[in-house]
Protein backbone atom coordinates (compact mmCIF):
# COMPACT_ATOMS: atom_id res chain seq x y z
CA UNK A 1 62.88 -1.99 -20.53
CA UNK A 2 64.47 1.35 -20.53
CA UNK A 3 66.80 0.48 -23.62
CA UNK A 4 67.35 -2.88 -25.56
CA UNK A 5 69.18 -5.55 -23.88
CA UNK A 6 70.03 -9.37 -23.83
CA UNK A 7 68.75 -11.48 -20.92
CA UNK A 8 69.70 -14.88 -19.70
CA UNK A 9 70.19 -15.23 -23.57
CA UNK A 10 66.98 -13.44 -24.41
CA UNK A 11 66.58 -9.96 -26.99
CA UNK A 12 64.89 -7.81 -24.52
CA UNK A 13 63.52 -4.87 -26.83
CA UNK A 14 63.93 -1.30 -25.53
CA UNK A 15 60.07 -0.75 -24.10
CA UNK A 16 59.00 -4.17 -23.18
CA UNK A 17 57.54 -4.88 -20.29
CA UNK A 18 58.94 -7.36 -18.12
CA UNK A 19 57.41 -9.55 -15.57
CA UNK A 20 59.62 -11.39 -12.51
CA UNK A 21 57.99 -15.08 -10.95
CA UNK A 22 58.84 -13.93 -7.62
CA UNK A 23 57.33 -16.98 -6.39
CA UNK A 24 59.21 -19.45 -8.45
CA UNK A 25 62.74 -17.18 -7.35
CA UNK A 26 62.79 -18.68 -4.26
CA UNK A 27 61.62 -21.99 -5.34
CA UNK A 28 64.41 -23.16 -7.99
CA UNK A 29 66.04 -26.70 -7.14
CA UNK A 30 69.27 -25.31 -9.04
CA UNK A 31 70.00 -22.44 -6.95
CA UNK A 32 68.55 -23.76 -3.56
CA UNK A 33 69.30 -27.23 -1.70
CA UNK A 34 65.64 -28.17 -0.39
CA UNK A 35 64.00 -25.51 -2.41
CA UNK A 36 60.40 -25.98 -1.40
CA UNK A 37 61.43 -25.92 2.64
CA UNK A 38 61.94 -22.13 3.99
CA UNK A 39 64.39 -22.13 5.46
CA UNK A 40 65.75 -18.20 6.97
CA UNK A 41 69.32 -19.40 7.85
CA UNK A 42 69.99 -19.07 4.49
CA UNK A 43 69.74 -15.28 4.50
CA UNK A 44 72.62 -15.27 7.13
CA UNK A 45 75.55 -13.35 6.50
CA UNK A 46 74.21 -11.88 3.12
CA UNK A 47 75.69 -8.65 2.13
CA UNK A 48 72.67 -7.50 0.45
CA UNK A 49 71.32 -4.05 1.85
CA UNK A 50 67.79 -4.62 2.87
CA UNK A 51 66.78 -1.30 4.13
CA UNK A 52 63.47 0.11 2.67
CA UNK A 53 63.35 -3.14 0.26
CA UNK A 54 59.98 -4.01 2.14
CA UNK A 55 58.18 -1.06 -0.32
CA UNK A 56 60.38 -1.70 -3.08
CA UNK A 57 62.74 0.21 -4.89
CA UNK A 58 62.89 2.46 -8.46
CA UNK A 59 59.73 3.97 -10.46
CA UNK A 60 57.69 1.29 -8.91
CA UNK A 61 58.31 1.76 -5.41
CA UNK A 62 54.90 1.60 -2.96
CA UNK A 63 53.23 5.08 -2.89
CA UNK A 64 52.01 4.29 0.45
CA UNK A 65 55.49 4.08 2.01
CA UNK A 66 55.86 7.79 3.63
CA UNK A 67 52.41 7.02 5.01
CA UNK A 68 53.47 3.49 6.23
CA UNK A 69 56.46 5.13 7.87
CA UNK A 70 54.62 8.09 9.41
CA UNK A 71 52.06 6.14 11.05
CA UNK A 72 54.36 3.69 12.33
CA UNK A 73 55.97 6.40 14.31
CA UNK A 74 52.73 8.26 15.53
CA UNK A 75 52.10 4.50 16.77
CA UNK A 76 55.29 4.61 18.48
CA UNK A 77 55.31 7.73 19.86
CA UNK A 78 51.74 7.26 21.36
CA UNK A 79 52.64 4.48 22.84
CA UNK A 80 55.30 6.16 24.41
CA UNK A 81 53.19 8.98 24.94
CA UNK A 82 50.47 6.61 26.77
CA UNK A 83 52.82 4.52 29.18
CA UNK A 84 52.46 5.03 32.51
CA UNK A 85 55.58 5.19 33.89
């Protein structure tokens, strides 16, 4: 952590390194009816801004994004490019 802080009860000291279960986020029977099913419909109507959360955000964000980006749009634009109209 960037500075000392309390978490869900817990003294986080400033330069620990933290560690999220992003499998068991999804998964927990308090926060989720059905937990274990996957279920999409309950993303519906979220007000959470997805965009560019599939390479992560902050200091740790994927390195390879500009070049995931870039080739996805050479990709495009040669299969644009290829079409026969």
């Amino acid at each position: 952590s960037a500075k000392a802080c309390k978490v869900a009860g817990y003294n986080i000291p400033k330069g620990t390194s933290t560690f999220a279960n992003c499998y068991t986020i999804g998964r927990d029977p308090t926060v989720w009816e059905d937990a274990l099913r996957f279920k999409t419909e309950r993303f519906l109507g979220n007000l959470i801004d997805i965009k560019r959360q599939d390479f992560g955000l902050g200091q740790r964000m994927c390195l390879g994004m500009s070049l995931g980006l870039k080739t996805a749009q050479l990709l495009l634009f040669n299969l644009i490019h290829a079409f026969d109209w």
